[in-house]
C-alpha atoms as a PDB file:
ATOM      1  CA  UNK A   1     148.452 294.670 -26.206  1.00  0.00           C
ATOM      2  CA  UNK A   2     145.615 296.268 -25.207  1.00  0.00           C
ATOM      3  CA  UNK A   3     145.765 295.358 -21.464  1.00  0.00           C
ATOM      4  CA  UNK A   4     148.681 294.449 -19.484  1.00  0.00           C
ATOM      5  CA  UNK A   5     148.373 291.505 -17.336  1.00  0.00           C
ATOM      6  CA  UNK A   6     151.188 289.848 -15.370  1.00  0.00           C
ATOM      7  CA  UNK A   7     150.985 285.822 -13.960  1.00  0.00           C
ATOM      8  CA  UNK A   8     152.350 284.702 -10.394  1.00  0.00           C
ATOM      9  CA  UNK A   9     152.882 281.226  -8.922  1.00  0.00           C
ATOM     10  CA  UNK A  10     154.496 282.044  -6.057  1.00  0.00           C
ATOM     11  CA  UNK A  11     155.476 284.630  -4.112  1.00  0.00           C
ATOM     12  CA  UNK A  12     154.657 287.199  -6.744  1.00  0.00           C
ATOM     13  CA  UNK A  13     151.205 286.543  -5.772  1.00  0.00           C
ATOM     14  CA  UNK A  14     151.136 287.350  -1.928  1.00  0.00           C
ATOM     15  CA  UNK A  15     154.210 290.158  -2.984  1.00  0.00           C
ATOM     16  CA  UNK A  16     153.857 291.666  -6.108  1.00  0.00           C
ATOM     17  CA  UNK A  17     155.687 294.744  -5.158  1.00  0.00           C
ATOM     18  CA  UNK A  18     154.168 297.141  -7.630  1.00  0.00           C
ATOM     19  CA  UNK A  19     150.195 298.749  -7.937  1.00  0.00           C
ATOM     20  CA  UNK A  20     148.142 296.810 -10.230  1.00  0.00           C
ATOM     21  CA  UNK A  21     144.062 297.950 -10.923  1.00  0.00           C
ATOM     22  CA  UNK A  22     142.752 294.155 -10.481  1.00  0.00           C
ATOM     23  CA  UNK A  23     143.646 291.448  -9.008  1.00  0.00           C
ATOM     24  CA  UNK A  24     142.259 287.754 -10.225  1.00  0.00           C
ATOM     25  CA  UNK A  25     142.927 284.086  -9.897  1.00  0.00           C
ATOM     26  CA  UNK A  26     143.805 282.682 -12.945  1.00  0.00           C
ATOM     27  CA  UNK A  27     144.907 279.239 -14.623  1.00  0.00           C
ATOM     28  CA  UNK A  28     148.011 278.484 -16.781  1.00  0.00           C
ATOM     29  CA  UNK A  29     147.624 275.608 -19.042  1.00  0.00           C
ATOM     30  CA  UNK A  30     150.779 273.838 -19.831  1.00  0.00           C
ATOM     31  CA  UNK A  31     152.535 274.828 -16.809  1.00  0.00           C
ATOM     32  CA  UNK A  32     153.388 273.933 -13.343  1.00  0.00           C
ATOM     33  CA  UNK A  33     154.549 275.185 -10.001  1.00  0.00           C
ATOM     34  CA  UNK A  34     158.056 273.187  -9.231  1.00  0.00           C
ATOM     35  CA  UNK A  35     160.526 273.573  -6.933  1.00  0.00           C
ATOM     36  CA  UNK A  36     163.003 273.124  -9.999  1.00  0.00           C
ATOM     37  CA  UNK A  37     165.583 276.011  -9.160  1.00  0.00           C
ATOM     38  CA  UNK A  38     168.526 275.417  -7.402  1.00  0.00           C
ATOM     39  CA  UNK A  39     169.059 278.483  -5.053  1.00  0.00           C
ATOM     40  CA  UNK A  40     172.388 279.253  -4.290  1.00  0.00           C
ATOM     41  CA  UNK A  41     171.940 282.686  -2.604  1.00  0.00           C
ATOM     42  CA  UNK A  42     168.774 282.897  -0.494  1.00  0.00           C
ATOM     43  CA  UNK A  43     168.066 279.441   0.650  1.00  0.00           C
ATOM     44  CA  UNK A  44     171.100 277.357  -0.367  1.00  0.00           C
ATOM     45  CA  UNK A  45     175.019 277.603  -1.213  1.00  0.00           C
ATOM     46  CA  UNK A  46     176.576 276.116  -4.373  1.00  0.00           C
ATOM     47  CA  UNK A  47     177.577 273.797  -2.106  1.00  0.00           C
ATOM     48  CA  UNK A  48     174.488 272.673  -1.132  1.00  0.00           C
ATOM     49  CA  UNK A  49     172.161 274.334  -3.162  1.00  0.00           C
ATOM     50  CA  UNK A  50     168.023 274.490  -2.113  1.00  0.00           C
ATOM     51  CA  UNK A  51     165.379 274.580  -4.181  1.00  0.00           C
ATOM     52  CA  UNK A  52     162.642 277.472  -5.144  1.00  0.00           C
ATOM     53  CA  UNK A  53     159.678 277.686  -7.324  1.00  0.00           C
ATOM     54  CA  UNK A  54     159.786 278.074 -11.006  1.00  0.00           C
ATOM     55  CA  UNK A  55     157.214 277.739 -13.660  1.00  0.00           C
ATOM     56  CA  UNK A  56     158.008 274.326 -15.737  1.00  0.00           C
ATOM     57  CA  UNK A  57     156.388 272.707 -18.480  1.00  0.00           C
ATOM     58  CA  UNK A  58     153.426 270.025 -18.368  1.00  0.00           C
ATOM     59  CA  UNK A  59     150.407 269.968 -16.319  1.00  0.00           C
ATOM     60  CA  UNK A  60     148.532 273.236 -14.998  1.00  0.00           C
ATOM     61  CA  UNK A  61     149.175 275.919 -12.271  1.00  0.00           C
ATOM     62  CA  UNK A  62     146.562 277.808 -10.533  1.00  0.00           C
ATOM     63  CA  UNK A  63     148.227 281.596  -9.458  1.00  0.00           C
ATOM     64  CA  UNK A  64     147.590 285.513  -9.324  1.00  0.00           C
ATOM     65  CA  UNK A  65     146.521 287.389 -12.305  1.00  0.00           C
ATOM     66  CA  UNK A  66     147.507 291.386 -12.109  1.00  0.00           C
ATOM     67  CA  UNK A  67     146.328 293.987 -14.270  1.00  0.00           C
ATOM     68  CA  UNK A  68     148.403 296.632 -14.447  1.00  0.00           C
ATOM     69  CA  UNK A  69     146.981 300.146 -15.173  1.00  0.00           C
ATOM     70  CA  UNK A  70     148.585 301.427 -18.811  1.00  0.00           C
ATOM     71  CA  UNK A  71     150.865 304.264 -17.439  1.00  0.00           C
ATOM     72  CA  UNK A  72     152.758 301.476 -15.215  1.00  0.00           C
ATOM     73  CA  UNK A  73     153.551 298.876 -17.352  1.00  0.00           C
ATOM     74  CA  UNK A  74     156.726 300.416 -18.176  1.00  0.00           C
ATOM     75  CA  UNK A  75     157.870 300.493 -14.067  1.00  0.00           C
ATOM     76  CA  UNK A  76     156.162 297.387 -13.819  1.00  0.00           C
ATOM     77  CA  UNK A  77     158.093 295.459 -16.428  1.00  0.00           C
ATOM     78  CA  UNK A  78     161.194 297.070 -15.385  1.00  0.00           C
ATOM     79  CA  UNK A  79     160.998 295.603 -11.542  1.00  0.00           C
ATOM     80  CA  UNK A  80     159.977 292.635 -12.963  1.00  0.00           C
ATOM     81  CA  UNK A  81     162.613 292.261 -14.945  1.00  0.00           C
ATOM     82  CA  UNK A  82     165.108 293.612 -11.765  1.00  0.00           C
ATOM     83  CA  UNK A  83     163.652 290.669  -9.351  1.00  0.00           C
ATOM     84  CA  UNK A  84     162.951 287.723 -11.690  1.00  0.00           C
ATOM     85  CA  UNK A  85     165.749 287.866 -14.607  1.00  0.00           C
ATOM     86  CA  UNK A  86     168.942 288.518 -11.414  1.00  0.00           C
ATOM     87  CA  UNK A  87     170.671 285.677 -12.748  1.00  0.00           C
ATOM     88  CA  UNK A  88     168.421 284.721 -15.780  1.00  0.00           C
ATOM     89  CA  UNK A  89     167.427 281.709 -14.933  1.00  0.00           C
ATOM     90  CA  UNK A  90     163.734 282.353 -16.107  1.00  0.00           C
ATOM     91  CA  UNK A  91     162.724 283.071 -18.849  1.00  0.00           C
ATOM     92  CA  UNK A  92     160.349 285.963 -19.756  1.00  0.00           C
ATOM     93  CA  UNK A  93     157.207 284.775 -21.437  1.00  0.00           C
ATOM     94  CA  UNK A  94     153.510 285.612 -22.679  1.00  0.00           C
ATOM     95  CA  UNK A  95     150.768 283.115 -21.579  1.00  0.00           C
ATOM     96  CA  UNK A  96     147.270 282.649 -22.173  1.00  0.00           C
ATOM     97  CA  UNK A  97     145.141 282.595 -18.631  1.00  0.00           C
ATOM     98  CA  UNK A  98     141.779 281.957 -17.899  1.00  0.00           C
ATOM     99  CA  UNK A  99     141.144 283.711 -15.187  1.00  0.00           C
ATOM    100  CA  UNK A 100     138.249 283.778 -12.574  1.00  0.00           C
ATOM    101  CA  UNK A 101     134.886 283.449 -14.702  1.00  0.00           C
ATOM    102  CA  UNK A 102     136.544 282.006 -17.911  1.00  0.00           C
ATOM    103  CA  UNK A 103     137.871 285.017 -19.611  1.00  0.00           C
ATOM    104  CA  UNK A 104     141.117 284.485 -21.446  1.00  0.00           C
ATOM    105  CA  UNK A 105     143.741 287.328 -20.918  1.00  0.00           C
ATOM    106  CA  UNK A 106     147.615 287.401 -22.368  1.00  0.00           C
ATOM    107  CA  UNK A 107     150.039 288.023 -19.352  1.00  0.00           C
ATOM    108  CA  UNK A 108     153.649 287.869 -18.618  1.00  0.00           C
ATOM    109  CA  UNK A 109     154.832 285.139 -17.070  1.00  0.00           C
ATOM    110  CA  UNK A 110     158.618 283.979 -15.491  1.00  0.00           C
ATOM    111  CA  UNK A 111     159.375 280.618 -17.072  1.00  0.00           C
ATOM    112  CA  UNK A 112     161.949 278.230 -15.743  1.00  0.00           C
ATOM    113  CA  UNK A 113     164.862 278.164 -18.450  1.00  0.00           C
ATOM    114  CA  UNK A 114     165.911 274.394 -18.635  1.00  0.00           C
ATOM    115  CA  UNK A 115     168.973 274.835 -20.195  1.00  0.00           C
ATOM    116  CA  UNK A 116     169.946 277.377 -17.407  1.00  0.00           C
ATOM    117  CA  UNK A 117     172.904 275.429 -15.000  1.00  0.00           C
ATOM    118  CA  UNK A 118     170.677 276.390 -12.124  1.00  0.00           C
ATOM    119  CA  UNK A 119     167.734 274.157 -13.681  1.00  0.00           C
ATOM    120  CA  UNK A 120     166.897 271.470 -10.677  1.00  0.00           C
ATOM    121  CA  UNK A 121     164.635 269.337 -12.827  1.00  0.00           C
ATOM    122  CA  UNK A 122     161.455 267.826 -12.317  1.00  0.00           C
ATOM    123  CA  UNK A 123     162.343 266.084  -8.866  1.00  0.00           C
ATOM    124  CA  UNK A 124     159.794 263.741  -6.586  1.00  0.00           C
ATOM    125  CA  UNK A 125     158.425 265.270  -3.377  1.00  0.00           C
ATOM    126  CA  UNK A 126     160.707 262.613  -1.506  1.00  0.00           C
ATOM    127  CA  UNK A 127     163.852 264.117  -3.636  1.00  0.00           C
ATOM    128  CA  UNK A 128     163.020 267.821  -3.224  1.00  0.00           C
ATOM    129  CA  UNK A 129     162.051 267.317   0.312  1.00  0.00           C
ATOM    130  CA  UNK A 130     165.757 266.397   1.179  1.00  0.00           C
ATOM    131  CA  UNK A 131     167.319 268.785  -0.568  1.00  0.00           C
ATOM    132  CA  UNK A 132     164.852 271.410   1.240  1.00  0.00           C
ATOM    133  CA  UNK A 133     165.300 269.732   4.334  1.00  0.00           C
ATOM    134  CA  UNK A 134     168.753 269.938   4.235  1.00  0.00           C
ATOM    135  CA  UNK A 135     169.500 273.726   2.579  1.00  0.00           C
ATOM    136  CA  UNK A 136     169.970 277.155   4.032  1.00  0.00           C
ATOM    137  CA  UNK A 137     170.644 280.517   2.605  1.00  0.00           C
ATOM    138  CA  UNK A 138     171.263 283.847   3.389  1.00  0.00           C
ATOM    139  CA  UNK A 139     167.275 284.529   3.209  1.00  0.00           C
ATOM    140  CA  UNK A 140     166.790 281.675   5.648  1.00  0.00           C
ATOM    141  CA  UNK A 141     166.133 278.352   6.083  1.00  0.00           C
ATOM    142  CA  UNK A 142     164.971 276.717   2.743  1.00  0.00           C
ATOM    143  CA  UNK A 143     161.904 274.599   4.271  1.00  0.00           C
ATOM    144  CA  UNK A 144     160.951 277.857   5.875  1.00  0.00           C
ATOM    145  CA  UNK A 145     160.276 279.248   2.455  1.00  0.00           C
ATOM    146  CA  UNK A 146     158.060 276.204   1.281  1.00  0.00           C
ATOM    147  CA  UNK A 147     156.051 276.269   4.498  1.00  0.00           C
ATOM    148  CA  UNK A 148     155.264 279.788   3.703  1.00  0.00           C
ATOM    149  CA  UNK A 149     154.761 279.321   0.119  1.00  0.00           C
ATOM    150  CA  UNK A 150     152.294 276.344   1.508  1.00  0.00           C
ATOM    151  CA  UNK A 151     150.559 278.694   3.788  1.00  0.00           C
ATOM    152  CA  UNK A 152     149.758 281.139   1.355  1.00  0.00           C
ATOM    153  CA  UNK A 153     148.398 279.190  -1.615  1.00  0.00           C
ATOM    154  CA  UNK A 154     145.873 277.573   1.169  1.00  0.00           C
ATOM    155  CA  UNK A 155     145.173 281.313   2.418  1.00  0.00           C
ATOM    156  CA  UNK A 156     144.355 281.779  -0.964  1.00  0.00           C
ATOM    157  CA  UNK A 157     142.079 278.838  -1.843  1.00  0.00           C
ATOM    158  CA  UNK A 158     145.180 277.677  -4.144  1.00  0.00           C
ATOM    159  CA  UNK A 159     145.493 273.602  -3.361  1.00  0.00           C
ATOM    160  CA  UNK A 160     148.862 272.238  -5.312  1.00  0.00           C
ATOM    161  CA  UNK A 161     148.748 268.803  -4.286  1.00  0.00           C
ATOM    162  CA  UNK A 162     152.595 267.818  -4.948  1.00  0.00           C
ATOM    163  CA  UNK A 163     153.933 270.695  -2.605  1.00  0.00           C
ATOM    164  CA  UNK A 164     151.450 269.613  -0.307  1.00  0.00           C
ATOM    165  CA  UNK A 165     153.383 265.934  -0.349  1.00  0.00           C
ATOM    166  CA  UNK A 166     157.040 267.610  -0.473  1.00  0.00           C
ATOM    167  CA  UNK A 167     156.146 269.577   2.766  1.00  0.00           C
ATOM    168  CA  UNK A 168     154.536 266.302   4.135  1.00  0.00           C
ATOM    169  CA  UNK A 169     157.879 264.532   3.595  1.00  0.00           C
ATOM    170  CA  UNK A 170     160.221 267.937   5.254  1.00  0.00           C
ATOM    171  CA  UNK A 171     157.514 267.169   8.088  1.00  0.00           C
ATOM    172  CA  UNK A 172     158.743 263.497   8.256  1.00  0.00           C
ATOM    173  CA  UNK A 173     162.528 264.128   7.721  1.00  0.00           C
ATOM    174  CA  UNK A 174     162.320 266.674  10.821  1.00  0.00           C
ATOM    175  CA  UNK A 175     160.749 264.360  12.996  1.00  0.00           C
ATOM    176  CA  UNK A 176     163.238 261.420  12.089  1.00  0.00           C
END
């Protein structure tokens, strides 16, 4: 690989947490953006578990593209690793992008792992928005986390349409 390149949906792409020499928004094909893992930690219990983004098959996702200068990758891949694979629930994976302009780049990209217990499935924005609703971790509130996420894809230009409708619905369940 003769350029490193790593994909984020979420907050990877408003947090990367490591130096990377360029920075581009870039399409998955084949993907999407879910709130398909149950969080038991930082915004939910096992007892009442929330929900936080993972990658999952079908569709598209529009994200961050980093390229990562060759005497980093190693560091790179090894936080990576350290923040996305804690309780291997992803799924370590290369892509194909197209990033800003139509060039096609390989990156590295967390996966949801549907096999994985904590796999939340592919839920409506009615049924995620009550689990978010309804969840709280030791991170915080789980709606507070998909408000931000919200906020941050529209900073960025990113629309996704079906959070949009899951925060729509938290909206409704607080005012009921």
């Amino acid at each position: 690989m003769d350029e490193f390149w790593v994909f984020g949906y979420g907050s990877l792409m408003w947090n990367p947490g490591f130096e990377f020499v360029e920075r581009s928004q870039a399409l998955v094909y084949g993907y999407r953006r879910s709130l398909c893992v149950r969080s038991w930690v930082h915004r939910g219990t096992q007892q009442n578990p929330g929900l936080v983004l993972g990658l999952d098959r079908g569709g598209s996702c529009r994200g961050m593209a980093f390229r990562i200068g060759g005497d980093q990758w190693d560091d790179v891949i090894e936080y990576l690793r350290a923040r996305e694979l804690v309780t291997n629930v992803y799924l370590e994976r290369n892509v194909t992008l197209q990033l800003e302009g139509g060039r096609s780049v390989k990156a590295v990209a967390y996966i949801v792992d549907r096999k994985h217990v904590q796999y939340g499935g592919a839920l409506d924005a009615h049924a995620a928005a009550r689990i978010v609703h309804e969840a709280q971790g030791q991170s915080g509130p789980n709606d507070a986390y998909v408000f931000n996420t919200l906020a941050h894809l529209e900073e960025m230009g990113i629309r996704d349409h079906w959070l949009e409708q899951v925060v729509g619905e938290v909206e409704r369940l607080r005012a009921a």
